[in-house]
N, C-alpha and C. Protein backbone atom coordinates (compact mmCIF):
# COMPACT_ATOMS: atom_id res chain seq x y z
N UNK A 1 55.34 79.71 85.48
CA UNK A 1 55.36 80.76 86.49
C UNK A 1 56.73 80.78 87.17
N UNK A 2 57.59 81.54 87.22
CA UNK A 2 58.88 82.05 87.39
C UNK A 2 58.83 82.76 89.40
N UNK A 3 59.29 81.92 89.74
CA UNK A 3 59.73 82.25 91.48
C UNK A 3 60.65 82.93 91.58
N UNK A 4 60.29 83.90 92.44
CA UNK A 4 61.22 84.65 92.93
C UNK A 4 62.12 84.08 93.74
N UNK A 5 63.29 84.21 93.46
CA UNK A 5 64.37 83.71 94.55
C UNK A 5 65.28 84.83 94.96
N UNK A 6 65.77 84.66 96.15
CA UNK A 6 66.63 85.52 96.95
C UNK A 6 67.75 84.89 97.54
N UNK A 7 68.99 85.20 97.60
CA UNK A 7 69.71 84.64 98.21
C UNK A 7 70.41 85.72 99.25
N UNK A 8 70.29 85.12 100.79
CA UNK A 8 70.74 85.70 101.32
C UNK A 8 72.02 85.43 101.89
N UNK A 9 72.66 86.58 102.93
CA UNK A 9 73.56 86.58 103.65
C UNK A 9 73.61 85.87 105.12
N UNK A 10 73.99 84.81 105.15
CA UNK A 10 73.31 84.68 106.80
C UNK A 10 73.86 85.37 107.97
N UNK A 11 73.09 85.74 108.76
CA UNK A 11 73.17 86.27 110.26
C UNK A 11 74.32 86.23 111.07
N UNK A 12 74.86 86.77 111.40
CA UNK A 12 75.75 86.62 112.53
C UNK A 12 75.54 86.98 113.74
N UNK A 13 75.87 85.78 114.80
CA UNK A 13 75.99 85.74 116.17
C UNK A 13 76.11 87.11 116.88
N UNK A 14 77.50 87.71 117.06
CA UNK A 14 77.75 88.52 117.18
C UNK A 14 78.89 89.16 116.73
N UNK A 15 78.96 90.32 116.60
CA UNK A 15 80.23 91.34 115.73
C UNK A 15 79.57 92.36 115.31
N UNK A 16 79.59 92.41 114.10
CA UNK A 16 79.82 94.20 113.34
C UNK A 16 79.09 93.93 112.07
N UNK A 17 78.26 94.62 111.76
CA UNK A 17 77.53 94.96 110.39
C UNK A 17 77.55 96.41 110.10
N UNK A 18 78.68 96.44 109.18
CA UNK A 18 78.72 98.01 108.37
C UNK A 18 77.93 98.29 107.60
N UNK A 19 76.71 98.77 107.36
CA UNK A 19 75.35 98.84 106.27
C UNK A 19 75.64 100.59 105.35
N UNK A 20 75.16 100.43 104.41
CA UNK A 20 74.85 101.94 104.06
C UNK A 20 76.41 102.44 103.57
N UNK A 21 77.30 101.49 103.06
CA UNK A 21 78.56 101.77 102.74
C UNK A 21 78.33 102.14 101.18
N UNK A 22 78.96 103.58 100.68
CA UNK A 22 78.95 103.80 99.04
C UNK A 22 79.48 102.95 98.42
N UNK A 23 78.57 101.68 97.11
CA UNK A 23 79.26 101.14 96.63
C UNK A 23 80.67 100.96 96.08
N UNK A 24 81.14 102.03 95.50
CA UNK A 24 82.52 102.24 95.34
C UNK A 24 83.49 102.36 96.18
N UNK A 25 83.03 102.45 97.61
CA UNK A 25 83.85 102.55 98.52
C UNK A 25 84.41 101.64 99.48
N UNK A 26 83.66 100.39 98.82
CA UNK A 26 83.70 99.36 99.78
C UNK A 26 84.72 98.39 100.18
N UNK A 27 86.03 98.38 99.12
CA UNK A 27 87.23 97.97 99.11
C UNK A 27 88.15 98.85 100.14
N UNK A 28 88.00 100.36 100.07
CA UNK A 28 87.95 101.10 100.67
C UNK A 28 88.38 101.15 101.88
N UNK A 29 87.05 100.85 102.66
CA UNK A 29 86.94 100.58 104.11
C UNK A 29 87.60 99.16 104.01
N UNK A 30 87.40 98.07 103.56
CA UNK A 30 88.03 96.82 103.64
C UNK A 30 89.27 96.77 104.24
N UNK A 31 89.50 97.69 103.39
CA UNK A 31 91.84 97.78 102.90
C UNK A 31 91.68 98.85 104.34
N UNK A 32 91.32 99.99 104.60
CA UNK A 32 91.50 100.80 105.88
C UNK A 32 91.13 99.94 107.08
N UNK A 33 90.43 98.98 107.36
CA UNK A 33 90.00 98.33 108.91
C UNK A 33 90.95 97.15 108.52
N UNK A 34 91.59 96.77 107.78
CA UNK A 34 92.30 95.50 107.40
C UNK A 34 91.66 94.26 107.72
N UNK A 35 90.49 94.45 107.29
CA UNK A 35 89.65 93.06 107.52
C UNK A 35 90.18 92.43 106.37
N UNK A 36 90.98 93.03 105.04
CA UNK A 36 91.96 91.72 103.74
C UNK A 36 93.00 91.03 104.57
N UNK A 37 92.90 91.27 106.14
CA UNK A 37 94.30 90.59 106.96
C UNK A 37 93.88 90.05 107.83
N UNK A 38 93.04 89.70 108.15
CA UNK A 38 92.03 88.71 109.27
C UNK A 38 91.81 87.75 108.84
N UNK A 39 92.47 86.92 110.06
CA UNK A 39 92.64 85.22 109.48
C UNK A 39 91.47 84.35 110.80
N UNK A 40 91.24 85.10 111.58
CA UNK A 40 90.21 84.69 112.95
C UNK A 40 88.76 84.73 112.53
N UNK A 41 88.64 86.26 112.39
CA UNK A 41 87.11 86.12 112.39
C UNK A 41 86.23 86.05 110.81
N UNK A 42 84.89 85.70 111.17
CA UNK A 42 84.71 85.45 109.48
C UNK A 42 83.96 86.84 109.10
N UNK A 43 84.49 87.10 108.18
CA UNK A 43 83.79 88.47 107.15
C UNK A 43 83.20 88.33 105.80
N UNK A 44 81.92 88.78 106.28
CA UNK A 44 81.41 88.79 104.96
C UNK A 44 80.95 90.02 104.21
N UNK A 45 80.85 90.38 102.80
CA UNK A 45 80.73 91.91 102.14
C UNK A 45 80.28 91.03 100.86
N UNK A 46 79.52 92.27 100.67
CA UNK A 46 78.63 92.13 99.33
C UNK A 46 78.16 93.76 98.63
N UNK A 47 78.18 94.07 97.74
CA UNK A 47 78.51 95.07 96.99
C UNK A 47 76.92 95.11 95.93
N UNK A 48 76.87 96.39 95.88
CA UNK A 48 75.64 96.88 94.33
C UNK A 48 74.23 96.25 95.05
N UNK A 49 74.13 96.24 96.46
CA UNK A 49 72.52 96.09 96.81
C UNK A 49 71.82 97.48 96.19
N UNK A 50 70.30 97.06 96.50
CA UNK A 50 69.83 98.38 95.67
C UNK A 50 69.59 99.42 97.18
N UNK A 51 69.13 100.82 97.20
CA UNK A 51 69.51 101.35 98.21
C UNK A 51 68.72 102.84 97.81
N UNK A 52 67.72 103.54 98.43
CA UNK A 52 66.99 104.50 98.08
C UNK A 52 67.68 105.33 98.36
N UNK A 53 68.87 105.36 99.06
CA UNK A 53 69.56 106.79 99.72
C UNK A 53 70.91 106.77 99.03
N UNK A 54 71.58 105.73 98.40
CA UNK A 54 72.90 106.31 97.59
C UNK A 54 72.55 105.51 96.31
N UNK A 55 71.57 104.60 96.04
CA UNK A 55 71.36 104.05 94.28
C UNK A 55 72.05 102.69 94.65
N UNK A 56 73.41 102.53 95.03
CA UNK A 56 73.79 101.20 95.31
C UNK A 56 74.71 101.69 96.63
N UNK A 57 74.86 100.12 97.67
CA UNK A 57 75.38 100.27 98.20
C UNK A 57 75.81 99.32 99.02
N UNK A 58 76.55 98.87 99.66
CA UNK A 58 77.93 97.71 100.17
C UNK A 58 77.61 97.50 101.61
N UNK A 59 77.81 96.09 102.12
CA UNK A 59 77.53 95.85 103.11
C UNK A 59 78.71 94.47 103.89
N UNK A 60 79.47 94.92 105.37
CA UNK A 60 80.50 94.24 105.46
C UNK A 60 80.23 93.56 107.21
N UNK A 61 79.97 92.41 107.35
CA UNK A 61 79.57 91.27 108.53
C UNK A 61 81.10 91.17 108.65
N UNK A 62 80.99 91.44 110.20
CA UNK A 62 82.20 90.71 110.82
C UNK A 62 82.16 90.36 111.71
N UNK A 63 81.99 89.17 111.97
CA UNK A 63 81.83 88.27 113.22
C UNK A 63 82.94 88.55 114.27
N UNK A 64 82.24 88.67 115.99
CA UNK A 64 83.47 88.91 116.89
C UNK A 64 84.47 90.06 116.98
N UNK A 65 83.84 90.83 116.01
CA UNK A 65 84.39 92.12 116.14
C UNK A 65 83.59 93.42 116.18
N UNK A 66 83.96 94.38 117.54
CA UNK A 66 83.87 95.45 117.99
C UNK A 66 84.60 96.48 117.60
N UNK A 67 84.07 97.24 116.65
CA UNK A 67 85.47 98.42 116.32
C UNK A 67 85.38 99.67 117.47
N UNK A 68 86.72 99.60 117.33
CA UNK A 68 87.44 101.22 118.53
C UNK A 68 86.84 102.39 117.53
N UNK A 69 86.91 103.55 118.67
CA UNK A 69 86.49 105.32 117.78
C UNK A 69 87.18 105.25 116.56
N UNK A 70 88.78 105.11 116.68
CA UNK A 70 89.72 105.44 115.26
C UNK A 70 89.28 104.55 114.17
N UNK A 71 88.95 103.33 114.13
CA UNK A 71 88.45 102.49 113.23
C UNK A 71 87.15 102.75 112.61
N UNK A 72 85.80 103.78 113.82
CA UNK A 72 85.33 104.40 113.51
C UNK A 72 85.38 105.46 112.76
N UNK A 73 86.07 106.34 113.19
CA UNK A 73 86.61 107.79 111.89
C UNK A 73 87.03 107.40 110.94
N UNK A 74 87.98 105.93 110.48
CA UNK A 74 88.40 105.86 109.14
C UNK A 74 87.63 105.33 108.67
N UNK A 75 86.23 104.76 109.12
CA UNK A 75 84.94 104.62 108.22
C UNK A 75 84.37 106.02 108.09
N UNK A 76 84.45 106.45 108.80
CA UNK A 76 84.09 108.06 108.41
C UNK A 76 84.13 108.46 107.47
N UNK A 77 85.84 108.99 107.42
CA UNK A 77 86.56 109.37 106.00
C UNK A 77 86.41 109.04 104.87
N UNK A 78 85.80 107.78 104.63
CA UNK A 78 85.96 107.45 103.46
C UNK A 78 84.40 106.71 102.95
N UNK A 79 83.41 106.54 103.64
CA UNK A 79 81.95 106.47 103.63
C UNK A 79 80.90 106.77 104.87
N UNK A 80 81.21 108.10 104.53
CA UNK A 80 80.28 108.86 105.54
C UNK A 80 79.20 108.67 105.83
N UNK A 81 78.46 107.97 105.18
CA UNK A 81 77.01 107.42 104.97
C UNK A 81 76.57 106.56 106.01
N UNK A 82 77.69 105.70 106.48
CA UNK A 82 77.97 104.11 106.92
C UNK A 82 76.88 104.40 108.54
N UNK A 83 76.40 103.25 108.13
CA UNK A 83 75.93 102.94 109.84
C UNK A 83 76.34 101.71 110.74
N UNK A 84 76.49 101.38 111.80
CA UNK A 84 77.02 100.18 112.55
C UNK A 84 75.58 99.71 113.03
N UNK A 85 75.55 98.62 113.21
CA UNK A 85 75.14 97.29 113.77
C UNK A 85 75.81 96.56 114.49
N UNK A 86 75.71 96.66 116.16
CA UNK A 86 76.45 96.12 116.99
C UNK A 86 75.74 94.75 117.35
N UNK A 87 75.62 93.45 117.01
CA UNK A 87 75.13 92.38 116.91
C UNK A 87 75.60 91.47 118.24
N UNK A 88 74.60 91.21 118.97
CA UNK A 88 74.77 90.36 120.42
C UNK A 88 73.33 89.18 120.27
N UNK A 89 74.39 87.96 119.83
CA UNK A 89 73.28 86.92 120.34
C UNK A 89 72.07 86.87 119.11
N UNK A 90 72.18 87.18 117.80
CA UNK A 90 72.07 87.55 116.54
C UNK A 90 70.80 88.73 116.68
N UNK A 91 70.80 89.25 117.74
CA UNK A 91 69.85 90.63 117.77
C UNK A 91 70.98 91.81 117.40
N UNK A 92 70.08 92.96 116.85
CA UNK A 92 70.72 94.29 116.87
C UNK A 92 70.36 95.08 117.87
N UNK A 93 71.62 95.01 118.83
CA UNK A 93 72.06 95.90 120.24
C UNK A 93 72.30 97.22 120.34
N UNK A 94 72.53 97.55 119.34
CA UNK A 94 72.98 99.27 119.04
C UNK A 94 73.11 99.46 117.77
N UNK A 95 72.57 100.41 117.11
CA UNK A 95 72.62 101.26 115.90
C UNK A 95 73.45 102.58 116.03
N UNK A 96 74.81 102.63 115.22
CA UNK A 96 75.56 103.65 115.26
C UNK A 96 75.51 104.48 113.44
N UNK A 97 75.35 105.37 113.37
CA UNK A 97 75.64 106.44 112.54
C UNK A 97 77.47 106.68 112.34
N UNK A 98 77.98 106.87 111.75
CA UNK A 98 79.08 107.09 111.74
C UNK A 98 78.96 108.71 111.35
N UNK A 99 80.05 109.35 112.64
CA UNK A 99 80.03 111.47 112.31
C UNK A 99 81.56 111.14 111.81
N UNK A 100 81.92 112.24 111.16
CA UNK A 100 82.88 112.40 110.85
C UNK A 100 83.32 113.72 111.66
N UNK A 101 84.70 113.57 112.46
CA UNK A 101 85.08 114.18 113.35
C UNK A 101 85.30 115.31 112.98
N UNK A 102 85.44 116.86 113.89
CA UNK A 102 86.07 118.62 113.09
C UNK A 102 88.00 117.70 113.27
N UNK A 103 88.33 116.81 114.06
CA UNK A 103 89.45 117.08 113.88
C UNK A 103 89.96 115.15 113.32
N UNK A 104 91.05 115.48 112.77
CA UNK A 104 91.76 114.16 112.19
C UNK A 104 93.39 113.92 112.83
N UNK A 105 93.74 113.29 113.72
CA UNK A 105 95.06 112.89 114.23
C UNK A 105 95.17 111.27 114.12
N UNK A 106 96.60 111.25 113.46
CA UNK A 106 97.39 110.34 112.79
C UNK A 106 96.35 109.05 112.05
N UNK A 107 95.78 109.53 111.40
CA UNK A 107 94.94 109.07 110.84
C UNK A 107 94.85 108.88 108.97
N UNK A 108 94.95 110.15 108.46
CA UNK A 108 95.47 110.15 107.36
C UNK A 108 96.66 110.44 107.07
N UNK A 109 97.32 110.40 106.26
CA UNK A 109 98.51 111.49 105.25
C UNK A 109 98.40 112.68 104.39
N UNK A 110 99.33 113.53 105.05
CA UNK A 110 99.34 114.94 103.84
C UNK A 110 99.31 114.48 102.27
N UNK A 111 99.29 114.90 101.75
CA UNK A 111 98.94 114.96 100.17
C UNK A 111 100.20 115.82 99.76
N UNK A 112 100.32 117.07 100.72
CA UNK A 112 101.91 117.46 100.23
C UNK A 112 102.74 116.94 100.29
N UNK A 113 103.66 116.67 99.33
CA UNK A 113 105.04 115.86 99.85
C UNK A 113 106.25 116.56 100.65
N UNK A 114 106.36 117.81 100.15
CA UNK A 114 107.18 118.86 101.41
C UNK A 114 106.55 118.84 102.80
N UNK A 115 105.39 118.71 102.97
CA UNK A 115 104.66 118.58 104.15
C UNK A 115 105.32 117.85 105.91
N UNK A 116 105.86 118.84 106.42
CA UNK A 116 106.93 118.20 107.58
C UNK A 116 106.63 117.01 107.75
N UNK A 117 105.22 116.56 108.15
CA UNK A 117 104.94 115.11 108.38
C UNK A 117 104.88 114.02 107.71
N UNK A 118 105.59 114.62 105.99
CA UNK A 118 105.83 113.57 105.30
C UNK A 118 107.63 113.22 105.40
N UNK A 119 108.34 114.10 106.42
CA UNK A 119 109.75 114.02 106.34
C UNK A 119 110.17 114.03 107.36
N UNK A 120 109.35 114.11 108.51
CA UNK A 120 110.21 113.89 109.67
C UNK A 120 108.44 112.75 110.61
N UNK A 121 109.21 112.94 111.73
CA UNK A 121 108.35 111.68 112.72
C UNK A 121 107.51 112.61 113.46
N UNK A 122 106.26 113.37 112.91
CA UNK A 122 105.39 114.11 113.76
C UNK A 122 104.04 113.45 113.32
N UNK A 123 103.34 113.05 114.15
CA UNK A 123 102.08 113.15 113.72
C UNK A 123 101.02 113.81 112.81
N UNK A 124 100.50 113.37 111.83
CA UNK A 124 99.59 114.46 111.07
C UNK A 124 98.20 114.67 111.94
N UNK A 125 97.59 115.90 111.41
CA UNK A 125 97.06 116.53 111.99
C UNK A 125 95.92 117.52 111.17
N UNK A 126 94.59 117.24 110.98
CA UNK A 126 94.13 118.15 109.96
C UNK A 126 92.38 118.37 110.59
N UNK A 127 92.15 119.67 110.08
CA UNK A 127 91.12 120.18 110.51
C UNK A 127 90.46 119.18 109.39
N UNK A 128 88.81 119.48 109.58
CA UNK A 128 87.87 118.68 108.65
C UNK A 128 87.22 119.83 108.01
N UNK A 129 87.45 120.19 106.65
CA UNK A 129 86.35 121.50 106.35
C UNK A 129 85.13 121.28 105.63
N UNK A 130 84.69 120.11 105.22
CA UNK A 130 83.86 119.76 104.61
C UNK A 130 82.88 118.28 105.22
N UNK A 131 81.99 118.29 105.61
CA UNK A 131 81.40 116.91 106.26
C UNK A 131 80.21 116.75 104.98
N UNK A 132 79.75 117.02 104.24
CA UNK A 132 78.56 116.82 103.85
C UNK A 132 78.72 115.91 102.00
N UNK A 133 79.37 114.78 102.72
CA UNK A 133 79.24 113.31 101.73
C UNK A 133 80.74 113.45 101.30
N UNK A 134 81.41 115.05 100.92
CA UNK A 134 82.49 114.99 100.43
C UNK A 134 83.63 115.40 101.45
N UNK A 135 84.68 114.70 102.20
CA UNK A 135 85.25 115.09 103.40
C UNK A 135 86.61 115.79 102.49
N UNK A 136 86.78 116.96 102.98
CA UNK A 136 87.96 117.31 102.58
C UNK A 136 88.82 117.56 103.80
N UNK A 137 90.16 117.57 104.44
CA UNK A 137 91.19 117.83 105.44
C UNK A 137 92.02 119.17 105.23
N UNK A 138 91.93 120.05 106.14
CA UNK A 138 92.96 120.93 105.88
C UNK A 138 94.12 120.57 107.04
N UNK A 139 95.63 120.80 106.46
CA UNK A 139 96.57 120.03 107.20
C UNK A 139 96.67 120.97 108.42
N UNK A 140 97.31 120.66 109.22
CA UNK A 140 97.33 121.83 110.40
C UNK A 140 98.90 121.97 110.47
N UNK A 141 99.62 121.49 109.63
CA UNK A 141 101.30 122.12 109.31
C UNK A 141 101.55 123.13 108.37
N UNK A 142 100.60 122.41 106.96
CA UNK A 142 101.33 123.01 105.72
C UNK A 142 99.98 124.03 105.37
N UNK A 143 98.97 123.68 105.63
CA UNK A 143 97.36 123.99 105.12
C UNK A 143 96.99 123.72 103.97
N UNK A 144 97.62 122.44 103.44
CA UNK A 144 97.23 121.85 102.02
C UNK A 144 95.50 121.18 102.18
N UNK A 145 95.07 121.32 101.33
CA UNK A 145 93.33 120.64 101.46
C UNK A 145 93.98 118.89 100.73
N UNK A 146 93.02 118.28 101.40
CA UNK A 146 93.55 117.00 100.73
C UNK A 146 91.90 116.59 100.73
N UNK A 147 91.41 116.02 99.14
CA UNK A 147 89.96 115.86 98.99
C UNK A 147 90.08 114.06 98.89
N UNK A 148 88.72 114.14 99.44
CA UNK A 148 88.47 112.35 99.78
C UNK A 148 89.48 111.82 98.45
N UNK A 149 89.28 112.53 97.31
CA UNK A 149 89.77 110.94 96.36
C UNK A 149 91.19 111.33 96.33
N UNK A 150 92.19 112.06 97.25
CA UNK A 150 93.36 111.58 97.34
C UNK A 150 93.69 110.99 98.73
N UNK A 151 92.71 111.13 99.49
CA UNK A 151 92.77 110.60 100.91
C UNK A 151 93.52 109.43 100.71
N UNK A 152 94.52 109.73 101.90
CA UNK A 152 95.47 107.99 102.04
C UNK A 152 95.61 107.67 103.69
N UNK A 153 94.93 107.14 103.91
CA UNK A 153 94.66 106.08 105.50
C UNK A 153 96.25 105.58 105.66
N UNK A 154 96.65 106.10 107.00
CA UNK A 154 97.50 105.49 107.43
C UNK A 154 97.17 104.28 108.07
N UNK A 155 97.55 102.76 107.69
CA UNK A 155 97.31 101.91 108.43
C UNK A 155 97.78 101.46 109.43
C-alpha cells in the first residue's frame, strides 16, 4: 500500500506570499521585484502547482517583506492573476488582488526605439488598453502599443 506523501513549503512568520502567479511568469516577477538580489530576507518560490483557474501556477514567500503600490503594478503587468498574502505572526492579515492600473508611469519602457523616452531623460508614460489577462500599454509620447510579451520593467 503506497502513502501519499506531500512535501510542503513551510510557513512564514511574517512578509509576503504572492499566490496565483502564471506559471511562466514566475521568473518574471522574480527578476521585476529583484527578490534574485536579496541577500536579508529569505524567499521562497515554487513553480507548476496544480491550479483550477490558470492549469499551473507559481508561488513566491518572502519573509519581512511588505511591497509598496509600484512593486504592486509591476506584479500587475506581468501576472495579473496574482494575489497577496500579507502574513503577521504566521496568520493571513490581508488578502490583496492585484488591479492593474488605466495608467503606467516610469514603470515600463517604450518598445519604440525612436520613442523620446528612449533618447532623452523623460519619464515613460502609457495608457493601459487592455486589462483582461493580456496587458497591452499605449505610450503617451509616440502611441506605440507595447504587448505583455515585449514588456520590459524598468528596474
Amino acid at each position: 500500500m503506497k502513502e501519499d506523501k506531500k512535501l510542503s513549503v513551510s510557513a512564514i512568520q511574517n512578509g509576503t506570499v504572492i499566490d496565483h502567479i502564471p506559471a511562466q511568469n514566475l521568473f518574471n516577477v522574480i527578476s521585476i521585484l529583484g527578490l534574485d538580489q536579496i541577500t536579508e530576507n529569505l524567499v521562497t518560490f515554487g513553480t507548476n502547482f496544480k491550479s483550477d483557474r490558470l492549469g499551473r501556477k507559481a508561488i513566491i514567500k518572502v519573509s519581512d517583506k511588505y511591497f509598496k503600490d509600484i512593486e504592486i503594478n509591476k506584479i500587475a503587468l506581468v501576472a495579473p492573476t496574482a494575489k497577496l498574502n500579507i502574513i503577521k505572526d504566521f496568520e493571513v492579515v490581508e488578502k490583496r488582488e492585484v488591479i492593474v492600473p488605466s495608467e503606467i508611469v516610469g514603470i515600463a519602457r517604450c518598445m519604440n526605439p525612436k520613442c523620446i523616452t528612449n533618447n532623452e531623460h523623460i519619464v515613460t508614460k502609457f495608457k493601459v488598453i487592455d486589462k483582461n489577462g493580456n496587458v497591452a500599454l499605449k505610450c503617451s509620447y509616440c502611441e506605440k502599443i507595447t504587448d505583455q510579451q515585449h514588456l520590459q520593467i524598468i528596474r
